[in-house]
Structures are given as structure tokens and as C-alpha cells.
C-alpha atoms as a PDB file:
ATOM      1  CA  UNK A   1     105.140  53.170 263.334  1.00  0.00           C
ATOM      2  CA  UNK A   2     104.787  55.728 260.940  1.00  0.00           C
ATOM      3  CA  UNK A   3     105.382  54.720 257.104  1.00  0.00           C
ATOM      4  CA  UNK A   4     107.785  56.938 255.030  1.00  0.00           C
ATOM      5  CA  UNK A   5     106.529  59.411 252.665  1.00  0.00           C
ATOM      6  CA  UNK A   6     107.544  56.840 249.255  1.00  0.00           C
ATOM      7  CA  UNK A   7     105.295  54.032 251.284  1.00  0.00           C
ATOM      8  CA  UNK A   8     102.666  57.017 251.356  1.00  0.00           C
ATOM      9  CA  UNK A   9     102.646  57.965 247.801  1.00  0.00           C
ATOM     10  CA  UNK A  10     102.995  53.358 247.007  1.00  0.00           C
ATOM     11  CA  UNK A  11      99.681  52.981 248.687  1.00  0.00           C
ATOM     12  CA  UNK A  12      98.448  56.276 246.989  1.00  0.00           C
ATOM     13  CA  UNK A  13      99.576  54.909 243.739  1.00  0.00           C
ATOM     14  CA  UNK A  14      97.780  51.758 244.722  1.00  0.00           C
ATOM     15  CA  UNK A  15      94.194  51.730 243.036  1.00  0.00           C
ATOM     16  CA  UNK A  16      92.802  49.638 245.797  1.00  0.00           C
ATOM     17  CA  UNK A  17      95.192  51.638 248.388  1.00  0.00           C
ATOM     18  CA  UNK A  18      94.164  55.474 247.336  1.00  0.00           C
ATOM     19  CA  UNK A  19      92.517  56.262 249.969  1.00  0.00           C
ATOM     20  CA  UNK A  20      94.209  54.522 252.553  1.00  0.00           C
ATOM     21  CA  UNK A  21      97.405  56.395 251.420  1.00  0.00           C
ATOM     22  CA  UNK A  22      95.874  59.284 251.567  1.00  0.00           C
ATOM     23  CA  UNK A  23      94.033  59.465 254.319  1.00  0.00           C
ATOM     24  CA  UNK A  24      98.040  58.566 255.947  1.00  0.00           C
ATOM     25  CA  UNK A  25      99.105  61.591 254.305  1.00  0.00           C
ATOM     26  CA  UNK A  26      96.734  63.470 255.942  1.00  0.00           C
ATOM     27  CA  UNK A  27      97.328  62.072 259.478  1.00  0.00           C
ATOM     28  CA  UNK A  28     100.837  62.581 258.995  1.00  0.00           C
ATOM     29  CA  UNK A  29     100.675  66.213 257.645  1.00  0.00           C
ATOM     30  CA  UNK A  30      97.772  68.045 258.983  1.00  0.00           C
ATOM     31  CA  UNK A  31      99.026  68.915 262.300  1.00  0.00           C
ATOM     32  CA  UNK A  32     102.137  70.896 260.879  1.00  0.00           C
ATOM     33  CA  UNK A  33     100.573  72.237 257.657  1.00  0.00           C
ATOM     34  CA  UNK A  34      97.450  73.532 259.663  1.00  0.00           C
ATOM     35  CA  UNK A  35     100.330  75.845 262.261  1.00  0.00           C
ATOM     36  CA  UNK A  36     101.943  77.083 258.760  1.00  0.00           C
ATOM     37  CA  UNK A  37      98.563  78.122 257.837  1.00  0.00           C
ATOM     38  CA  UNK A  38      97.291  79.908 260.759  1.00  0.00           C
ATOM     39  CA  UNK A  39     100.290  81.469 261.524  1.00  0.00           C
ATOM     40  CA  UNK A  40      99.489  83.013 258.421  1.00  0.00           C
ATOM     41  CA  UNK A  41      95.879  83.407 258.338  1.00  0.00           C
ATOM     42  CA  UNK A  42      95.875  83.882 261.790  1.00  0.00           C
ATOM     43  CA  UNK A  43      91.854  82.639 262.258  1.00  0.00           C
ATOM     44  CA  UNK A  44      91.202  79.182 263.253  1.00  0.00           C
ATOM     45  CA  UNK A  45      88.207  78.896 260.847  1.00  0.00           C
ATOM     46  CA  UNK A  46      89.842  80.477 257.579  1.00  0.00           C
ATOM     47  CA  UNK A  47      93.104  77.992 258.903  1.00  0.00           C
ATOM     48  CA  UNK A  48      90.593  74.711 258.465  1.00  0.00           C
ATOM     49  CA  UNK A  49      89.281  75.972 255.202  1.00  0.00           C
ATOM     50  CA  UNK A  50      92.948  76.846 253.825  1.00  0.00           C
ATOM     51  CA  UNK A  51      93.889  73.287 254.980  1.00  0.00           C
ATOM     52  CA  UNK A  52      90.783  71.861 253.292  1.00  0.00           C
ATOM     53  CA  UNK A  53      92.179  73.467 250.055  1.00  0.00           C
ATOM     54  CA  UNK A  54      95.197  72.691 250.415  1.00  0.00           C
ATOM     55  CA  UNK A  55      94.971  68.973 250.990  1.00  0.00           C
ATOM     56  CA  UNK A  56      92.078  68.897 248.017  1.00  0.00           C
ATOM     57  CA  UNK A  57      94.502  70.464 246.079  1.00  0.00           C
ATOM     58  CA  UNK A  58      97.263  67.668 246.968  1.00  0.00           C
ATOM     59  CA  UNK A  59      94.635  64.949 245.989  1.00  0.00           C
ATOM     60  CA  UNK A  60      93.762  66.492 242.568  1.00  0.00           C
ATOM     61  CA  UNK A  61      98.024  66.865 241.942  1.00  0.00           C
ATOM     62  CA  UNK A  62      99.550  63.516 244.049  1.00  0.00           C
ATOM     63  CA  UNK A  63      98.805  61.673 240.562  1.00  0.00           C
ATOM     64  CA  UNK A  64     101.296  63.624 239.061  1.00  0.00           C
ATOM     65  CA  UNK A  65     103.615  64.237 241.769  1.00  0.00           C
ATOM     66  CA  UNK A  66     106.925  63.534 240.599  1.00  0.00           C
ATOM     67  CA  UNK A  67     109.315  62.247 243.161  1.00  0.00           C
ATOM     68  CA  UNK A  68     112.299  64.051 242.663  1.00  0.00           C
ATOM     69  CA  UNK A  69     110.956  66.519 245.091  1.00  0.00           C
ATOM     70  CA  UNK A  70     110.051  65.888 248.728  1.00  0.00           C
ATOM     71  CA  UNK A  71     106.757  65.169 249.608  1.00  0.00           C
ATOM     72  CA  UNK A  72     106.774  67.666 252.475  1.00  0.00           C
ATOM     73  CA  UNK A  73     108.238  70.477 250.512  1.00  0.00           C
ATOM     74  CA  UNK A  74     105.764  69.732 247.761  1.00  0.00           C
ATOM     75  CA  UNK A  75     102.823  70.011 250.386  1.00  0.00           C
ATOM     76  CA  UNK A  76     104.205  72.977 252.019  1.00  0.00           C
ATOM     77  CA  UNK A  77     104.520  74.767 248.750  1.00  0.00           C
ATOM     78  CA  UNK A  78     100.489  73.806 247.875  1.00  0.00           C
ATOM     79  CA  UNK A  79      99.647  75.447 251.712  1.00  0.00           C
ATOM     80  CA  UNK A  80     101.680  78.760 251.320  1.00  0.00           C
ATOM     81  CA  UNK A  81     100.343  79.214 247.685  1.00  0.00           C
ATOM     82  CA  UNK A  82      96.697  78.467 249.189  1.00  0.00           C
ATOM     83  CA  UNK A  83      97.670  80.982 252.372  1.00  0.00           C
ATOM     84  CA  UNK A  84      98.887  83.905 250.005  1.00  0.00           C
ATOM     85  CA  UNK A  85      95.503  83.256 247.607  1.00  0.00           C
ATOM     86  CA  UNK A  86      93.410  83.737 251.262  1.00  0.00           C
ATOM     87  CA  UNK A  87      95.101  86.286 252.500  1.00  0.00           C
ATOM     88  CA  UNK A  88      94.939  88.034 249.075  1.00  0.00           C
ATOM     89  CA  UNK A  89      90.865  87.882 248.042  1.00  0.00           C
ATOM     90  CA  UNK A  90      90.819  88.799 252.454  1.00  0.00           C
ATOM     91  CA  UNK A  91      92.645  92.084 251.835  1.00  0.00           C
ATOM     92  CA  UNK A  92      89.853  92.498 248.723  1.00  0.00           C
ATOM     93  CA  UNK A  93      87.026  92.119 251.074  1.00  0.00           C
ATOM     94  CA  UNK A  94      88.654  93.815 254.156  1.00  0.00           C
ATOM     95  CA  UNK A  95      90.262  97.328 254.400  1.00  0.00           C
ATOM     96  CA  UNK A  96      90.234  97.018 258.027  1.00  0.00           C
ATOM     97  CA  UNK A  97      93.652  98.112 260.118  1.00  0.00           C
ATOM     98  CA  UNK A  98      94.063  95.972 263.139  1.00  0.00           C
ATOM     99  CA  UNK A  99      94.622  99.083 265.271  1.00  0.00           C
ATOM    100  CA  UNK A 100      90.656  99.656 264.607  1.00  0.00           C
ATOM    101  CA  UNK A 101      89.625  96.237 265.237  1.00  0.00           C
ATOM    102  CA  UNK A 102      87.052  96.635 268.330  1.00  0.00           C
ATOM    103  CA  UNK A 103      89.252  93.769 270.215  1.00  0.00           C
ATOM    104  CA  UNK A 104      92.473  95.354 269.596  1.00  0.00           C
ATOM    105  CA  UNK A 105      92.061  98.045 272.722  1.00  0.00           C
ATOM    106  CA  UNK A 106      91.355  95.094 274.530  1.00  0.00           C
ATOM    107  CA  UNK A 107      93.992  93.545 273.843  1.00  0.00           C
ATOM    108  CA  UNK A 108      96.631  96.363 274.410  1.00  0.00           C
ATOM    109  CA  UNK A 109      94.924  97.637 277.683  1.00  0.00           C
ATOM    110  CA  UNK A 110      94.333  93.984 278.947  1.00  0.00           C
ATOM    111  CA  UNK A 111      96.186  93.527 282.133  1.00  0.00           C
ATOM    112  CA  UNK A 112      98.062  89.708 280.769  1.00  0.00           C
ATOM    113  CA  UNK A 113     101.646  89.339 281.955  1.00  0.00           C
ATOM    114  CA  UNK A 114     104.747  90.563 279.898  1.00  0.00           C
ATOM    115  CA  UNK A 115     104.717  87.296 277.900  1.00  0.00           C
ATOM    116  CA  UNK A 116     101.151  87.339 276.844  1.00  0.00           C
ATOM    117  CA  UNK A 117     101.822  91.284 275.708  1.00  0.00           C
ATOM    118  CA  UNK A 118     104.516  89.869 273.960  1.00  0.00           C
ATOM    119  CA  UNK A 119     102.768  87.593 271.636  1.00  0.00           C
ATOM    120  CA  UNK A 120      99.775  89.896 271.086  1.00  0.00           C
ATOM    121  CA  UNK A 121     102.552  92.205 269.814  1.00  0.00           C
ATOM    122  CA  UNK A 122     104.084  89.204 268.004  1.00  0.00           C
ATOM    123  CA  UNK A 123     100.835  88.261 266.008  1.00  0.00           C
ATOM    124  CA  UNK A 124      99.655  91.625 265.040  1.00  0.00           C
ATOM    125  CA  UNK A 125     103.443  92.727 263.853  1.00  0.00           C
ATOM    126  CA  UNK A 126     103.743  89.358 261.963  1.00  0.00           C
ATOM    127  CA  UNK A 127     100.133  89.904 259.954  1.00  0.00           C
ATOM    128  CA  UNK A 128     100.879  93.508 259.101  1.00  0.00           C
ATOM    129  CA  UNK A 129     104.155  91.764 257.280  1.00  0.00           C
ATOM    130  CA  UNK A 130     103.526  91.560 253.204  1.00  0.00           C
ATOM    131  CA  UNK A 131     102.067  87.772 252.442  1.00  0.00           C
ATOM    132  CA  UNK A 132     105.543  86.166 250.937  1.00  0.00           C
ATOM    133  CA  UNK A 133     107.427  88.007 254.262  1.00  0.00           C
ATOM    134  CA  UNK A 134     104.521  86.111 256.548  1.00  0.00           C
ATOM    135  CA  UNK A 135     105.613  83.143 254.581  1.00  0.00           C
ATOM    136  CA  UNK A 136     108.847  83.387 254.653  1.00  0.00           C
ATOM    137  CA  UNK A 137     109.216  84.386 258.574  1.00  0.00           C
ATOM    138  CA  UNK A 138     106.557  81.682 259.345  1.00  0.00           C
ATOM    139  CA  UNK A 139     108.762  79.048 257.828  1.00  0.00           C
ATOM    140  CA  UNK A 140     112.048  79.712 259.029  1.00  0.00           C
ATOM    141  CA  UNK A 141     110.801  81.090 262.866  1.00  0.00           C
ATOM    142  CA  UNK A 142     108.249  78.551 263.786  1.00  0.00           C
ATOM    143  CA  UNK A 143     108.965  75.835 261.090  1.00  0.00           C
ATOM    144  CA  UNK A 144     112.899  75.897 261.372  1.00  0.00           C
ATOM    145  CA  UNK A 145     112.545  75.500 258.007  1.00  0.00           C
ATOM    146  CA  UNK A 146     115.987  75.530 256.108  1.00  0.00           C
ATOM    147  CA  UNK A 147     116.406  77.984 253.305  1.00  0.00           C
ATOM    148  CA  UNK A 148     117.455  75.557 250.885  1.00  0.00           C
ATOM    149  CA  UNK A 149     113.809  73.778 252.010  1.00  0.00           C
ATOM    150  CA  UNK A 150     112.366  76.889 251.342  1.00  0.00           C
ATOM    151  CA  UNK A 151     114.004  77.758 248.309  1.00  0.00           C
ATOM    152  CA  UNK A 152     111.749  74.712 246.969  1.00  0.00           C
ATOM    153  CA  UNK A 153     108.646  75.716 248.983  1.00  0.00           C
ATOM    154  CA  UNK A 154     108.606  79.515 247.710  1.00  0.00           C
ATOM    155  CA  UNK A 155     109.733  78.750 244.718  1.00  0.00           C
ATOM    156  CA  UNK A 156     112.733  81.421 244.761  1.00  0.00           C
ATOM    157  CA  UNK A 157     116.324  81.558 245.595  1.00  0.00           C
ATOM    158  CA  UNK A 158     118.048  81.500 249.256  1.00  0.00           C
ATOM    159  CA  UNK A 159     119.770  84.782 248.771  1.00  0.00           C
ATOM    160  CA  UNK A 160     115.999  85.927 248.249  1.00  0.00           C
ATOM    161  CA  UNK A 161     114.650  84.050 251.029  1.00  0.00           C
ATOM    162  CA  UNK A 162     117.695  85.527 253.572  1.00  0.00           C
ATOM    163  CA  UNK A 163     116.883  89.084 252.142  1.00  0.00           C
ATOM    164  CA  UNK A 164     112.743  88.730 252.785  1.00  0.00           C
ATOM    165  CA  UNK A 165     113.612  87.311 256.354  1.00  0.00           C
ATOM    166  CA  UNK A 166     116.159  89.813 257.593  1.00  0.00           C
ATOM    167  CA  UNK A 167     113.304  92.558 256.568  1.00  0.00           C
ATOM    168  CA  UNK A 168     110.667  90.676 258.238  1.00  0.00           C
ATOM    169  CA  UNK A 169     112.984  90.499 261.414  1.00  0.00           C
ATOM    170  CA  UNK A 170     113.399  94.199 261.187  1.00  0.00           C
ATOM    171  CA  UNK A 171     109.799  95.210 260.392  1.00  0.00           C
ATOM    172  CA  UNK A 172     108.566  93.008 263.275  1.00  0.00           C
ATOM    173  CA  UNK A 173     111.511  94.517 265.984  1.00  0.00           C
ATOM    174  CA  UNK A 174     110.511  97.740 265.152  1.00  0.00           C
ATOM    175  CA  UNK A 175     106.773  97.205 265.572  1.00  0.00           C
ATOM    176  CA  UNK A 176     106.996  95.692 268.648  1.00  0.00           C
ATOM    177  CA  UNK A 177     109.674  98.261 269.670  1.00  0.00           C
ATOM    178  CA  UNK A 178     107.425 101.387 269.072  1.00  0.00           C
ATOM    179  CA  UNK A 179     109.695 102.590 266.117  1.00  0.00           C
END
């Protein structure tokens, strides 16, 4: 059975229980909090290191985490601020366009069905998005996430949140449409 995130933050709060608690946050958490990141970061290896952050971050702030916000929101929030930081010194140390990337002829000439075209397209429409679009698309597409959620994860209003994901929607359609 898996304990509720107030019986989390009760054995966190727990001197004796700390780490216990924790590592049950982690257990519960990593899993969805490592797909936010990658879809972000896209790279499996700068994904674990984001999620190392993130959840170091979590265990330097859970002392102070007041509870009138949800714990989920709280560590979504910590993962999107630690994706936007990555993806920000990356674009430092990288100039690179994806369309000169020595796999990327590969990928566009490689014979994969329709579907698997598809999702190449996907992936290299959703990382030319700007970071807080990435975020924003990531958590409403593949998280579900409702604005209001978000609202407390981005740290920004819905009307703001509806605005950056309509333009996402439209930046990715006409990427993947040729336009």
C-alpha cells in the first residue's frame, strides 16, 4: 500500500524516520519526475543528473516545506526549475542546431514506419520549443497536468499557461507540418 504524501513528509519530519520518509518519497516520485525531465532534457544521462538535483534539492528544502501546497506540485516545481537551469548552461555550451546533428540524417532518411517518423518529428519539434513552452507542453501533453496544477508548478497564471500552450501546439504543428 502506498502511504499518502502527509504520512511521507510525518516520517520525514521524524528524526529517527528521515530517511525512511525519504527514501518513500523517492520511490513514489522518481518514475514520473524522471519522464518530466527527459521529456525536457531529452538525454537519458543529463535526465538522471537533473533528477539527482532535483531530489537533493527536495532534501535540502522538505524541512521547510510548508504544507499548504501539494507535495507533488512542490516537487514538480523543484524538477522544471532544475530542467530550465540544464537546458539553459546546455544552450551556453552548445550552439549546435539539431538539423546538423550527425544522427539527425539518420534519423529523417531511416526507413521506421509512419509512427516512428512521427515521434522523431515529435521530439525534435518539442526541443526546438523555448524552455518554459517545453515545460509547459510537457506538463499538460504527457503529464495531463491541470492548469490550475501548473499555475503552482510554473509559478504563473492559467491565462499564461493556456497562452504558452496554444503557441507550443502551433509551433510544434507547423514543424512537423513543413510550414
Amino acid at each position: 500500500m502506498e502511504l499518502t504524501d502527509g504520512e511521507i513528509l510525518r516520517l520525514f519530519r521524524d528524526p529517527e524516520q528521515k530517511k525512511k520518509g525519504f527514501s518513500l518519497l523517492v520511490k513514489k516520485y522518481q518514475k514520473p519526475l524522471y519522464w518530466h525531465i527527459r521529456r525536457m532534457v531529452s538525454q537519458h544521462e543529463d535526465a538522471n543528473d537533473v533528477i539527482q538535483n532535483t531530489f537533493l534539492k527536495a532534501w535540502q528544502g522538505l524541512d521547510n516545506f510548508r504544507s499548504d501546497a501539494q507535495l507533488y506540485t512542490w516537487l514538480y516545481r523543484i524538477a522544471t526549475n532544475e530542467s530550465i537551469n540544464f537546458l539553459n548552461k546546455e544552450k551556453k555550451h552548445l550552439a549546435i542546431d539539431i538539423d546538423d546533428a550527425p544522427n539527425a540524417q539518420y534519423m529523417e532518411s531511416s526507413s521506421s514506419p509512419d509512427g516512428d517518423l512521427l515521434k522523431i518529428k515529435l521530439t525534435s519539434a518539442i526541443e526546438r520549443l523555448p524552455e518554459k513552452q517545453r515545460a509547459v507542453f510537457s506538463l499538460r501533453y504527457f503529464e495531463e497536468m491541470k492548469y490550475e496544477e501548473m499555475s503552482v508548478v510554473m509559478e504563473t497564471s492559467v491565462g499564461a499557461l493556456k497562452a504558452s500552450y496554444f503557441h507550443a501546439v502551433k509551433k510544434i504543428e507547423d514543424y512537423i507540418l513543413g510550414n
